[in-house]
N, C-alpha and C. Protein backbone atom coordinates (compact mmCIF):
# COMPACT_ATOMS: atom_id res chain seq x y z
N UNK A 1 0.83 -1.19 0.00
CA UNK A 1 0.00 0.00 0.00
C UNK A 1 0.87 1.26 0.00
N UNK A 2 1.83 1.20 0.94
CA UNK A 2 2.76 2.33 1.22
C UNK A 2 3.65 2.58 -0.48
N UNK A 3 4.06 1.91 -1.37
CA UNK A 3 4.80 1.60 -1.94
C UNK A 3 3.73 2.55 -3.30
N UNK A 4 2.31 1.97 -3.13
CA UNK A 4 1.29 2.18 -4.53
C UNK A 4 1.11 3.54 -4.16
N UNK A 5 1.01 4.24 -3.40
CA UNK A 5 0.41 5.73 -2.77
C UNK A 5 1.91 6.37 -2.97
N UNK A 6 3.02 5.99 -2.70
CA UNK A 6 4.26 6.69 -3.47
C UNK A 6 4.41 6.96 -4.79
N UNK A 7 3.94 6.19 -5.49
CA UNK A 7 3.78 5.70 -6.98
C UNK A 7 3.15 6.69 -7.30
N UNK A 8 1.90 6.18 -6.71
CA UNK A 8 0.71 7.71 -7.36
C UNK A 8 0.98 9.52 -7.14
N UNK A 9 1.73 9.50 -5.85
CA UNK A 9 2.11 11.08 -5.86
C UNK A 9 3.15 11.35 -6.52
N UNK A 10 4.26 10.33 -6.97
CA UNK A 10 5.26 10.70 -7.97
C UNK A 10 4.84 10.78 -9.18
N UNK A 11 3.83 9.94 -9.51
CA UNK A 11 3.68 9.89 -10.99
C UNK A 11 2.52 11.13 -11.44
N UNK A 12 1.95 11.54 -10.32
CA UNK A 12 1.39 12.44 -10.28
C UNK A 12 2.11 14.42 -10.63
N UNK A 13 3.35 14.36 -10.03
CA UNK A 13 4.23 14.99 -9.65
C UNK A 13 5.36 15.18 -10.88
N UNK A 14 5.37 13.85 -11.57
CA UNK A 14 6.20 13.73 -13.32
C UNK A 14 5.30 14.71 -13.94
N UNK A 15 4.38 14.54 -14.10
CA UNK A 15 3.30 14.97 -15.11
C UNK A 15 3.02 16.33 -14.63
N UNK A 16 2.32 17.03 -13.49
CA UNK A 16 2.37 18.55 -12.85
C UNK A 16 3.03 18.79 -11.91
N UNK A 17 4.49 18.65 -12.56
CA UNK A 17 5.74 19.90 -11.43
C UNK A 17 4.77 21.15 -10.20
N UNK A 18 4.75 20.59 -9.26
CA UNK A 18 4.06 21.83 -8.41
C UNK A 18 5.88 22.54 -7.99
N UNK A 19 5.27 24.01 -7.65
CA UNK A 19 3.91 24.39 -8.15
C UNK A 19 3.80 24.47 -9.53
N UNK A 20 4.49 24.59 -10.79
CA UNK A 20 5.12 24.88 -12.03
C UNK A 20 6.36 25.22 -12.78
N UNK A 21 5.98 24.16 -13.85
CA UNK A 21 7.30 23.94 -14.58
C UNK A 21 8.19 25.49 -14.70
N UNK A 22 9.74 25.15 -14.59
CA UNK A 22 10.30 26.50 -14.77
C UNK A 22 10.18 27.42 -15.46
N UNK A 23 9.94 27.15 -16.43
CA UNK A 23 10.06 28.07 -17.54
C UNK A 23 8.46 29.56 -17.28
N UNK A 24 7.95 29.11 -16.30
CA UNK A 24 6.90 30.12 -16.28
C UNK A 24 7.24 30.33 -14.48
N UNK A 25 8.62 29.85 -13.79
CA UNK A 25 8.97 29.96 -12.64
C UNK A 25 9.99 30.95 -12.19
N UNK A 26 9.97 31.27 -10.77
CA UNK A 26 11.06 31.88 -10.74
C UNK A 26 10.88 31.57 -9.00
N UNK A 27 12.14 32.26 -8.34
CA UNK A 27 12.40 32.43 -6.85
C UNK A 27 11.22 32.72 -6.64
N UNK A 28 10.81 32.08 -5.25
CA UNK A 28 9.40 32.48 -4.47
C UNK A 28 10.14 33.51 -3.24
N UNK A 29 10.24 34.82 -3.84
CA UNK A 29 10.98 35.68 -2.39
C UNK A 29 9.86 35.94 -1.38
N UNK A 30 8.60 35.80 -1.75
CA UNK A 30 7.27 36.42 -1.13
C UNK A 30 7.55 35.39 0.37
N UNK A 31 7.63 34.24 0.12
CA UNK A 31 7.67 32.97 0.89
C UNK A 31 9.04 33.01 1.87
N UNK A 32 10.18 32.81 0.85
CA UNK A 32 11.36 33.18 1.39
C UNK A 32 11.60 34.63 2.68
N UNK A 33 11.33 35.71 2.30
CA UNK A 33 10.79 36.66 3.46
C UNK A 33 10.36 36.50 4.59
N UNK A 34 9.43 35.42 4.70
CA UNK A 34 9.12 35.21 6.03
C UNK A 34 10.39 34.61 6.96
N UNK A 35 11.24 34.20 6.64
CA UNK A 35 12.09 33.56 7.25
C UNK A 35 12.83 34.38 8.02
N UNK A 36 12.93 35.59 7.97
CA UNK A 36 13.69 36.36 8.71
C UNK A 36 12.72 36.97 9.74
N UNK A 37 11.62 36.11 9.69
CA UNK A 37 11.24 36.59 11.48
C UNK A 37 11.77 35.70 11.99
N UNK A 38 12.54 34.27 11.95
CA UNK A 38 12.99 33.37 12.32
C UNK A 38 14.74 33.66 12.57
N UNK A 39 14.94 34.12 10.78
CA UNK A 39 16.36 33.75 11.54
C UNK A 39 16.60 34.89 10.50
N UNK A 40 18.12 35.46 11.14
CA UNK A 40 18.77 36.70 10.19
C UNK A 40 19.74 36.16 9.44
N UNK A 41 20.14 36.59 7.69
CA UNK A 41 21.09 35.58 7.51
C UNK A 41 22.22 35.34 7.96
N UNK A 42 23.05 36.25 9.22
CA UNK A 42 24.14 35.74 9.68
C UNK A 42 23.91 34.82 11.05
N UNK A 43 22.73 34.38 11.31
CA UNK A 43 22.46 33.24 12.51
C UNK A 43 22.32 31.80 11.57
N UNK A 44 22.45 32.01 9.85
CA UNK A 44 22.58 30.66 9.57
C UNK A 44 23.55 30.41 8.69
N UNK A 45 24.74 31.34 8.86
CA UNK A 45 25.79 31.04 8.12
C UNK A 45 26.61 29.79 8.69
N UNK A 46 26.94 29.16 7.55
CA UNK A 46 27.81 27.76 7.81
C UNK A 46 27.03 26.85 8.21
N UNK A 47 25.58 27.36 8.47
CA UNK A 47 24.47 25.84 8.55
C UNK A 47 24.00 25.12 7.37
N UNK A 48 23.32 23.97 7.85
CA UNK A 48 22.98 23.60 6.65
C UNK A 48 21.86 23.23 6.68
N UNK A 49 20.87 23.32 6.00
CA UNK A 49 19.27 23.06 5.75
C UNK A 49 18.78 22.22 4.90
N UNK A 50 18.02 21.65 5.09
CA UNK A 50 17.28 20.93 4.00
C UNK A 50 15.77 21.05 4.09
N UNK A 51 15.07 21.07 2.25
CA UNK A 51 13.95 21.52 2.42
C UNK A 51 13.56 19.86 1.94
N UNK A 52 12.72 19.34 2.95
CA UNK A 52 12.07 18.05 2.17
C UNK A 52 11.23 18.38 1.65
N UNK A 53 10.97 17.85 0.27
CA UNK A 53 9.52 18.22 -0.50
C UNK A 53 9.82 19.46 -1.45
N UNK A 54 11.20 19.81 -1.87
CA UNK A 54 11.29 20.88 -2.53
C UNK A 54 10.56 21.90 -3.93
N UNK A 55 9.87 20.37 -4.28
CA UNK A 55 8.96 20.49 -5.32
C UNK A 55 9.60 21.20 -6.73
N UNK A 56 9.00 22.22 -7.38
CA UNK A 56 10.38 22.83 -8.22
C UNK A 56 10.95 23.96 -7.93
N UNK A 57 11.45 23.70 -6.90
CA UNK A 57 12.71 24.62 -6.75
C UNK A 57 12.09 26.08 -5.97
N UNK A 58 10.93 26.60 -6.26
CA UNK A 58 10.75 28.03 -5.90
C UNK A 58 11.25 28.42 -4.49
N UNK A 59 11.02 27.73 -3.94
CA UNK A 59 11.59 28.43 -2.00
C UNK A 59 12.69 28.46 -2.01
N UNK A 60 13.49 27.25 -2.08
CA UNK A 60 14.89 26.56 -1.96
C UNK A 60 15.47 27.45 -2.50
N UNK A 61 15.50 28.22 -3.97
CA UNK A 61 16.32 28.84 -4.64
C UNK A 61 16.32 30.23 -4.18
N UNK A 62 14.93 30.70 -3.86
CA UNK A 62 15.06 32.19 -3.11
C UNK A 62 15.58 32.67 -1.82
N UNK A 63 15.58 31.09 -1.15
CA UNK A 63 15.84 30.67 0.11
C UNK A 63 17.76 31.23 -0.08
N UNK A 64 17.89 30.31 -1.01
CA UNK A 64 19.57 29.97 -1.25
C UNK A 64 20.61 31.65 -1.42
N UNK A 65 19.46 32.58 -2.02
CA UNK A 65 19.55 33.68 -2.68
C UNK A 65 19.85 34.95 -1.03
N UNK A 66 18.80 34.37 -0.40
CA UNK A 66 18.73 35.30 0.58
C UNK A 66 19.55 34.66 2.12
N UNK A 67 20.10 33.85 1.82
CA UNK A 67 21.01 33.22 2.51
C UNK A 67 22.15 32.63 2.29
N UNK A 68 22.99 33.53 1.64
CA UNK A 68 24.17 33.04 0.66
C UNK A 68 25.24 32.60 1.53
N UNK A 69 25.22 32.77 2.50
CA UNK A 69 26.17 31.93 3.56
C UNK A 69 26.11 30.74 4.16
N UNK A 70 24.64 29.94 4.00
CA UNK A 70 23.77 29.44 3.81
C UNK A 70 23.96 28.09 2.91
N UNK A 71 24.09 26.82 3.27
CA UNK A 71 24.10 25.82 2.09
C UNK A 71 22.91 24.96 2.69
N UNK A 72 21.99 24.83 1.02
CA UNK A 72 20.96 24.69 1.19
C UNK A 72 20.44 23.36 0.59
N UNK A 73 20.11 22.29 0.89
CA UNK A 73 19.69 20.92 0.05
C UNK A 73 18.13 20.24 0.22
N UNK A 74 17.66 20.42 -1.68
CA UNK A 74 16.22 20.03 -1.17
C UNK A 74 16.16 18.72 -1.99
N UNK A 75 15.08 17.76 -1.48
CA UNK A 75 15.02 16.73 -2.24
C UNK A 75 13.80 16.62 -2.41
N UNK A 76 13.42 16.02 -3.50
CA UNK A 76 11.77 15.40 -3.70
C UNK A 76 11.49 14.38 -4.26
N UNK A 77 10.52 13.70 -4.59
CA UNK A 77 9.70 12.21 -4.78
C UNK A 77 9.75 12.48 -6.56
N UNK A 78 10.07 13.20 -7.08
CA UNK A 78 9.72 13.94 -8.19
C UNK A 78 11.03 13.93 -9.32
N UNK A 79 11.22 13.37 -10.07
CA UNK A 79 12.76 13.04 -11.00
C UNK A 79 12.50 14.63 -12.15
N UNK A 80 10.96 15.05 -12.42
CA UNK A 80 10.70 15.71 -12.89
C UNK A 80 11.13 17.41 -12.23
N UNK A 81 10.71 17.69 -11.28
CA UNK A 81 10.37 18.56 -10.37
C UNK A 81 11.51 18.78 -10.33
N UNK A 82 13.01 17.90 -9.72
CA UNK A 82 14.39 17.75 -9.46
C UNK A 82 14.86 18.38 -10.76
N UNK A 83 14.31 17.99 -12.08
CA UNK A 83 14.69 18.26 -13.28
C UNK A 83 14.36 20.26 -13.10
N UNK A 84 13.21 20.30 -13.26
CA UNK A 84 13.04 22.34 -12.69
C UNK A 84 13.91 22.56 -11.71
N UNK A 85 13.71 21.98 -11.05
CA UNK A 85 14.42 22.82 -9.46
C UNK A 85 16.13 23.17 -9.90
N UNK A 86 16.60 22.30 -10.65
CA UNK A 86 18.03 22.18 -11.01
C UNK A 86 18.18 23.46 -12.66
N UNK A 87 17.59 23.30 -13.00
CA UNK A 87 17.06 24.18 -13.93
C UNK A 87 17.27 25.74 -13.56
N UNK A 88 16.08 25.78 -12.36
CA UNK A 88 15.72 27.31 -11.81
C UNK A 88 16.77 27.73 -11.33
N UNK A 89 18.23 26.84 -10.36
CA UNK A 89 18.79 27.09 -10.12
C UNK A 89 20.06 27.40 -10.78
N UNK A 90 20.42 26.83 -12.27
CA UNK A 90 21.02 27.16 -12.81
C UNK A 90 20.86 29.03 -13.95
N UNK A 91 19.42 28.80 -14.00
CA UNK A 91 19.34 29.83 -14.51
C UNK A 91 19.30 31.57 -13.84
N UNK A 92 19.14 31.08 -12.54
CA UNK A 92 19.43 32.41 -11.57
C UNK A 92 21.18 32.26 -10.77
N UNK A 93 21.57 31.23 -11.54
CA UNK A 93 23.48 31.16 -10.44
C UNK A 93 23.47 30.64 -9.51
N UNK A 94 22.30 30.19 -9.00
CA UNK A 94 22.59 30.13 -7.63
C UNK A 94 23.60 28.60 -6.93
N UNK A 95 24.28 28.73 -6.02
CA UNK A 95 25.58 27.67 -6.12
C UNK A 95 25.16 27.39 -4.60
N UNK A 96 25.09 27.47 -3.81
CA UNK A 96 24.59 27.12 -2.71
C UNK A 96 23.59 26.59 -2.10
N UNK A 97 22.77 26.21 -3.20
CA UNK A 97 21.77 25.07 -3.22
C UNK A 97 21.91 23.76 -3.80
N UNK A 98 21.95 22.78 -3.18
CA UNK A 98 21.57 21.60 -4.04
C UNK A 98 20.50 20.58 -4.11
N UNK A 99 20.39 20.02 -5.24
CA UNK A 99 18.92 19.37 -5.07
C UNK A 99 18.91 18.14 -5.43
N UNK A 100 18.52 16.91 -4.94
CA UNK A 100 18.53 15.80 -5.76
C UNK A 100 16.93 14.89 -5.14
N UNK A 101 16.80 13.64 -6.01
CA UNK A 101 15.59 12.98 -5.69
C UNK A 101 15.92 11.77 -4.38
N UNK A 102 15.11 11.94 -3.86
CA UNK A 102 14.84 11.07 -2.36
C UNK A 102 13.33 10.55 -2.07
N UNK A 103 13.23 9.34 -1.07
CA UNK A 103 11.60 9.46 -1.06
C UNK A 103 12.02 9.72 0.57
N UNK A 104 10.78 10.49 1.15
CA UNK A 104 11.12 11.20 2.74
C UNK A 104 10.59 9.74 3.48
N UNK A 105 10.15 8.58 3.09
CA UNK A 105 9.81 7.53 3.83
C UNK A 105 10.79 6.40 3.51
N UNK A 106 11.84 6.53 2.68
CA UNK A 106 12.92 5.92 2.68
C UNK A 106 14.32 6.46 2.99
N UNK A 107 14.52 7.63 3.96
CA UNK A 107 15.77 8.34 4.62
C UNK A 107 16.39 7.56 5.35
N UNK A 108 17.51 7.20 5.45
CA UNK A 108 18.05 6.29 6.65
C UNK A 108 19.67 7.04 6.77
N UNK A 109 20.57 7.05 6.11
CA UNK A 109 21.64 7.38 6.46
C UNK A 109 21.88 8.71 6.11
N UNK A 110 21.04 10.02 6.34
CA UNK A 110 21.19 11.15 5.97
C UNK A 110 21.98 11.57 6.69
N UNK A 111 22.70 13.17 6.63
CA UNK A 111 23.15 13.80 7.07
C UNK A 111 23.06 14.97 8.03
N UNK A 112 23.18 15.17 9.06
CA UNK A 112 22.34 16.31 10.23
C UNK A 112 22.43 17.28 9.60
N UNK A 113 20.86 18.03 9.68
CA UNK A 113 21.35 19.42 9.56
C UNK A 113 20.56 20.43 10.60
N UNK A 114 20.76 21.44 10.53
CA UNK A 114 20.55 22.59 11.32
C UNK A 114 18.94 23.17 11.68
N UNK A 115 18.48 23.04 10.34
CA UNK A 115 17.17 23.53 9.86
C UNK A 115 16.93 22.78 8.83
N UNK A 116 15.24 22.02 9.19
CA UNK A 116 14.68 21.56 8.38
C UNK A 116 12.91 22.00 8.10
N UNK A 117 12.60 22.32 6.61
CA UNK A 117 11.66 22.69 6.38
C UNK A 117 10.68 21.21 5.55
N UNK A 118 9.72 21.90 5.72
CA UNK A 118 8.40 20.63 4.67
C UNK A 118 7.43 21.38 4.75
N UNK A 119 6.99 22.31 3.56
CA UNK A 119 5.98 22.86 3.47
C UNK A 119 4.70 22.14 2.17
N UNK A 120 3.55 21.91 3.15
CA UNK A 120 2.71 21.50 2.32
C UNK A 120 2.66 19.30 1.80
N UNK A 121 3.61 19.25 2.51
CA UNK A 121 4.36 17.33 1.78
C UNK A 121 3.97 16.36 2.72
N UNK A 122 4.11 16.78 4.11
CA UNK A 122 4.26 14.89 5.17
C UNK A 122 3.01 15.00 4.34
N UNK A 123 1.69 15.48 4.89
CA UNK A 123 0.67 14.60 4.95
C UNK A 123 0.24 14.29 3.84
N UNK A 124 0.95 14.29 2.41
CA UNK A 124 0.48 13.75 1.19
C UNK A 124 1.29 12.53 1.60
N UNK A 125 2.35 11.93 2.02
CA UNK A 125 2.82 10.85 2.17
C UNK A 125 1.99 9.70 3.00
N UNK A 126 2.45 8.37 2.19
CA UNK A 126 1.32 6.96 2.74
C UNK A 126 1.90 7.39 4.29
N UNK A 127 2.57 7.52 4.92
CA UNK A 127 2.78 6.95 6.56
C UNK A 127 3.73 8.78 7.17
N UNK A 128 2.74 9.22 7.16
CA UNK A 128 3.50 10.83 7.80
C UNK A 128 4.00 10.41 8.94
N UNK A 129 3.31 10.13 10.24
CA UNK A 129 4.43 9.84 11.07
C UNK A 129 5.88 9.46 11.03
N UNK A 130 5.88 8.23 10.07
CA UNK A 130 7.69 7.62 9.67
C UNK A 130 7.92 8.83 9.13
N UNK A 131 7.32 9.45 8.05
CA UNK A 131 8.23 10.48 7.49
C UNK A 131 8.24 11.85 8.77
N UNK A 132 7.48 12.16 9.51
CA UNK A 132 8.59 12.77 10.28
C UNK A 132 8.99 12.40 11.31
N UNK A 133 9.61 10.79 11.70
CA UNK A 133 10.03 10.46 12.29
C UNK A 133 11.50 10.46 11.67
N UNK A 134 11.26 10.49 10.18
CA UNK A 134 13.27 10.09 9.41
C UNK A 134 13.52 11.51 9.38
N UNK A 135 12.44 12.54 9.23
CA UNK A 135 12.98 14.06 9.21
C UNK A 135 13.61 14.35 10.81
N UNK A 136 12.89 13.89 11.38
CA UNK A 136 13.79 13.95 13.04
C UNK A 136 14.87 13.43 13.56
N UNK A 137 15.18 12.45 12.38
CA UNK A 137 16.31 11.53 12.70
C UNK A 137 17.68 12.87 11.91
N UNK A 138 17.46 12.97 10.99
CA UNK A 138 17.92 13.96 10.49
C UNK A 138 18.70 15.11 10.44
N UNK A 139 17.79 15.68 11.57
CA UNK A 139 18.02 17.10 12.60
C UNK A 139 19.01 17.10 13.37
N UNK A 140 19.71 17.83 13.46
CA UNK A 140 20.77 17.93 14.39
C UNK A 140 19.45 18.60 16.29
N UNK A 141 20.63 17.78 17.21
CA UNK A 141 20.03 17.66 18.50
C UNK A 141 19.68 19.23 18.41
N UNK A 142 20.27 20.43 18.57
CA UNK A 142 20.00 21.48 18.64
C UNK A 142 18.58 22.78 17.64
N UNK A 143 18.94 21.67 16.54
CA UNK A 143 18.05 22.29 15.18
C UNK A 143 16.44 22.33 15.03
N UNK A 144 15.74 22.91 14.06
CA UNK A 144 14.78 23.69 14.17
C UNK A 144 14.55 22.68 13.31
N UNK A 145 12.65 22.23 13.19
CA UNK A 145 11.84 21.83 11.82
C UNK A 145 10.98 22.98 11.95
N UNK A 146 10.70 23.04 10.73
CA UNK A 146 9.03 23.66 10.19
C UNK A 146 8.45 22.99 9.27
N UNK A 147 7.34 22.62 9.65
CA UNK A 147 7.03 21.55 8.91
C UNK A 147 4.89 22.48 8.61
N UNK A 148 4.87 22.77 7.49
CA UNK A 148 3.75 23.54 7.33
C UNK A 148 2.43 22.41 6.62
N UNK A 149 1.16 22.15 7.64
CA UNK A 149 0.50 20.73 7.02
C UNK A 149 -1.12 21.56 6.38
N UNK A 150 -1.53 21.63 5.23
CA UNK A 150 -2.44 21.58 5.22
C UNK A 150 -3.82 21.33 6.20
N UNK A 151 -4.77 21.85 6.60
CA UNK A 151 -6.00 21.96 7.04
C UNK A 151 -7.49 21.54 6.37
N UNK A 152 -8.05 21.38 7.03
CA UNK A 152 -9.11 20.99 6.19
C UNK A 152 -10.34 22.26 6.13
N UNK A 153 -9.69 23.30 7.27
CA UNK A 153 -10.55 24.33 6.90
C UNK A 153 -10.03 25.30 6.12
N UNK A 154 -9.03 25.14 6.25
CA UNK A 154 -8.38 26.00 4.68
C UNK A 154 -8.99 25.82 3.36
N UNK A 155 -9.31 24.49 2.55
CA UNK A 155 -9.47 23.94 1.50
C UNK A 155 -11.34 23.62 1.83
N UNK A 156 -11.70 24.15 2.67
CA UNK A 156 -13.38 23.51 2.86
C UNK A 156 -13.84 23.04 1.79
N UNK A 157 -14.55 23.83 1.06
CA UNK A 157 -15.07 24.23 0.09
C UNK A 157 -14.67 22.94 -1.05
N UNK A 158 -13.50 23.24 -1.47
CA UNK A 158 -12.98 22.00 -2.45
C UNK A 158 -13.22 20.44 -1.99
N UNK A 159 -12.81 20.98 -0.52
CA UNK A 159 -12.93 19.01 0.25
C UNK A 159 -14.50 18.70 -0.35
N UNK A 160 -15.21 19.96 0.32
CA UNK A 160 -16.54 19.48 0.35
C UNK A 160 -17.10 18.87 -0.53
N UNK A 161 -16.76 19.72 -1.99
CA UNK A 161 -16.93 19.06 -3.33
C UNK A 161 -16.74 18.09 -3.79
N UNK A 162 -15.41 17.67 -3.33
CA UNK A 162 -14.97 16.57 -3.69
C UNK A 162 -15.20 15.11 -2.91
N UNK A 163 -15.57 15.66 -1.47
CA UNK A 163 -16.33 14.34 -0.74
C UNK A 163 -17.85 14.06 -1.60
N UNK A 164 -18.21 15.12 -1.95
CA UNK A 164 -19.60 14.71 -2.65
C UNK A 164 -19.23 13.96 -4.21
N UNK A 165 -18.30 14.47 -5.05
CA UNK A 165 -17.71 13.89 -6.29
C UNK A 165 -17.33 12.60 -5.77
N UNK A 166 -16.87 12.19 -4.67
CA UNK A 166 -16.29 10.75 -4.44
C UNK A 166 -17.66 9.47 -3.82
N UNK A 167 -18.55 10.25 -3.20
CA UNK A 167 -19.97 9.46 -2.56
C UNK A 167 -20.73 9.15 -4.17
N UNK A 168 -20.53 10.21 -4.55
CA UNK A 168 -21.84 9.62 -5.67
C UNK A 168 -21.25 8.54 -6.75
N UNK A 169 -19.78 8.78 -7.05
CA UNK A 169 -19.28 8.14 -7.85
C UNK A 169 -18.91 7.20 -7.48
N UNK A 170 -18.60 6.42 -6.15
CA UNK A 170 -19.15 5.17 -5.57
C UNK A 170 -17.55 4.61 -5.33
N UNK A 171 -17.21 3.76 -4.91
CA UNK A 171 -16.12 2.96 -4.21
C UNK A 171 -15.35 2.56 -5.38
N UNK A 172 -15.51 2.19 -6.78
CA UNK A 172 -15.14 2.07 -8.04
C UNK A 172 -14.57 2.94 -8.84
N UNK A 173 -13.62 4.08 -8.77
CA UNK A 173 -13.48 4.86 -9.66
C UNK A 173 -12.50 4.79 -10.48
N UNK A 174 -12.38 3.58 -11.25
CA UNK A 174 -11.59 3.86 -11.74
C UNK A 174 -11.77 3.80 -13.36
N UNK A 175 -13.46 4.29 -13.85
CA UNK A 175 -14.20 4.63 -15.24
C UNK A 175 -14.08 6.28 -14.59
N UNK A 176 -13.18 6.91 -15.22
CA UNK A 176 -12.68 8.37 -15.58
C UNK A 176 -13.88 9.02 -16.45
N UNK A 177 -14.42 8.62 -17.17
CA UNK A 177 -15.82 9.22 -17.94
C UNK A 177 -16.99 9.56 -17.24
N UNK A 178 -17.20 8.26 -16.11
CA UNK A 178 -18.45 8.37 -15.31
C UNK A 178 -17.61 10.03 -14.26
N UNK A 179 -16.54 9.80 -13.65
CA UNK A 179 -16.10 10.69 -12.95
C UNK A 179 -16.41 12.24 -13.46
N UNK A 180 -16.09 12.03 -14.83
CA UNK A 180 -16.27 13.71 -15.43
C UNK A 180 -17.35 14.28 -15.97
N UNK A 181 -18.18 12.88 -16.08
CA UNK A 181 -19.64 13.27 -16.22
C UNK A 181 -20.58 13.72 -15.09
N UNK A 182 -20.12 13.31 -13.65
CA UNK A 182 -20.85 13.41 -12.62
C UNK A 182 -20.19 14.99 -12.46
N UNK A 183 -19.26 15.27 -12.46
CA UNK A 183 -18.52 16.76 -12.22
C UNK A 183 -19.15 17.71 -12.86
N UNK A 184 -19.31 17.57 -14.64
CA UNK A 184 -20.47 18.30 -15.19
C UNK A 184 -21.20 18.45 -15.08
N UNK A 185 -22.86 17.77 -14.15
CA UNK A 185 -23.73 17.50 -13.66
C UNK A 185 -23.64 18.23 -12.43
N UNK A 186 -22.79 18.28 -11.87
CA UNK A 186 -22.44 18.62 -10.38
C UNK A 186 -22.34 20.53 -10.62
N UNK A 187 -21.94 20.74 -11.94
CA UNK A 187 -20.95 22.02 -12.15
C UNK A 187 -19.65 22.13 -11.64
N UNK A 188 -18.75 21.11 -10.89
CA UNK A 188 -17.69 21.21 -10.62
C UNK A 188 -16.81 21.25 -11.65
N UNK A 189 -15.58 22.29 -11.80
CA UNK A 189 -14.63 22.77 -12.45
C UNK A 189 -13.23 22.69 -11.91
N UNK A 190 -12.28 22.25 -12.23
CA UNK A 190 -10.78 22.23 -11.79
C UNK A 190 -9.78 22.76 -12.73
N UNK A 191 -9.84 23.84 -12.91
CA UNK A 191 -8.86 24.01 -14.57
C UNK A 191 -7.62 23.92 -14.60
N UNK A 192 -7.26 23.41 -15.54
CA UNK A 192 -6.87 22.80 -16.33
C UNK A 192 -4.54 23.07 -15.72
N UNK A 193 -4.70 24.56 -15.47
CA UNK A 193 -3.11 25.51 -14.91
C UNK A 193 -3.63 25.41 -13.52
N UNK A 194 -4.57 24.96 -12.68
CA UNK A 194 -4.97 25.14 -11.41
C UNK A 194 -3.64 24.41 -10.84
N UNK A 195 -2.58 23.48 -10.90
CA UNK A 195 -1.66 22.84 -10.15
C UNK A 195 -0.47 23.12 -11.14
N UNK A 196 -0.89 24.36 -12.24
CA UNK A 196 0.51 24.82 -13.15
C UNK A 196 0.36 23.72 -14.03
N UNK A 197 1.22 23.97 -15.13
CA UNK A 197 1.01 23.39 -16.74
C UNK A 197 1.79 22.04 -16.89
N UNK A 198 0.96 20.99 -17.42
CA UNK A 198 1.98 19.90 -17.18
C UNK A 198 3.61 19.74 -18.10
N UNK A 199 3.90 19.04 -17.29
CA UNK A 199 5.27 19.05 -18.20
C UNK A 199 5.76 18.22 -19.15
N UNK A 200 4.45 17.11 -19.41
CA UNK A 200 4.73 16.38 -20.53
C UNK A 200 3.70 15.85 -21.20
């Protein structure tokens, strides 16, 4: 089970790079900013961070930008995403980031670091607890996580929809026609750039 639910968010994740493919990407500084109510960049010089779940690249690289003293390593479930993120970072210079693919429920001999982020990722994973149990393994004794989880009152509205798209369409879904016919019927809409443009 753990193994098929990896499958599906990677293969999910090949196909729509969240948040979007590079080429319509750039540094997320909006995001990056907040970090300095946390830390100034000379309280994380010579540390080292890792963002699990880096997705393509947007934090990590603005992150890397505004913390150039700073060495920064993100990994994701995503061979695609890794493909942008490496991309974004080449095309803005940035050298103090690195990025490669990992799954966060298969970590075992990582390396400590200082500060660790996961915005938006455990709880898409089959078994969040293990995964932040290997992100804790991770951490150096002294070091910080932030780990940012989705809500269900944040997204109401969509859940709601979509608990009703999943009751009517019954325990079976896997006739994709009946699914998009009940959505039309329903008036439910998801367009099309809503998770950014796919990448293949």
């Amino acid at each position: 089970m753990e193994a098929k639910r990896s499958d599906e968010v990677r293969s999910l994740y090949e196909r729509y790079p969240i948040p979007h493919a590079t080429t319509r990407s750039a540094p997320d500084y909006a995001y990056a900013s907040t970090w300095f109510a946390y830390f100034q960049p000379h309280e994380l010089a010579g540390c080292n961070v890792l963002e699990a779940g880096c997705g393509t690249g947007n934090k990590v690289a603005a992150l890397g930008q505004m913390y150039p003293e700073t060495r920064f390593v993100g990994i994701d479930l995503s061979s695609t995403s890794v493909d942008c993120s490496l991309e974004l970072l080449a095309k803005h210079s940035i050298k103090n980031v690195e990025v490669e693919r990992a799954d966060l429920l298969a970590l075992e001999d990582v390396e400590r670091f200082d500060v660790i982020q996961s915005v938006g990722v455990v709880h898409h994973t089959a078994d969040p607890q293990r995964c932040l149990a290997n992100l804790a393994r991770a951490l150096k004794k002294e070091g910080v996580m932030l780990i940012w989880l989705y809500h269900p009152l944040g997204e109401f509205d969509r859940l709601t929809k979509r608990k009703l798209l999943h009751t009517l369409w019954g325990p079976k879904r896997d006739d994709l026609c009946e699914g998009e016919r009940l959505m039309k019927a329903l008036g439910l809409t998801l367009e099309e750039g809503h998770y950014g443009p796919r990448k293949h």
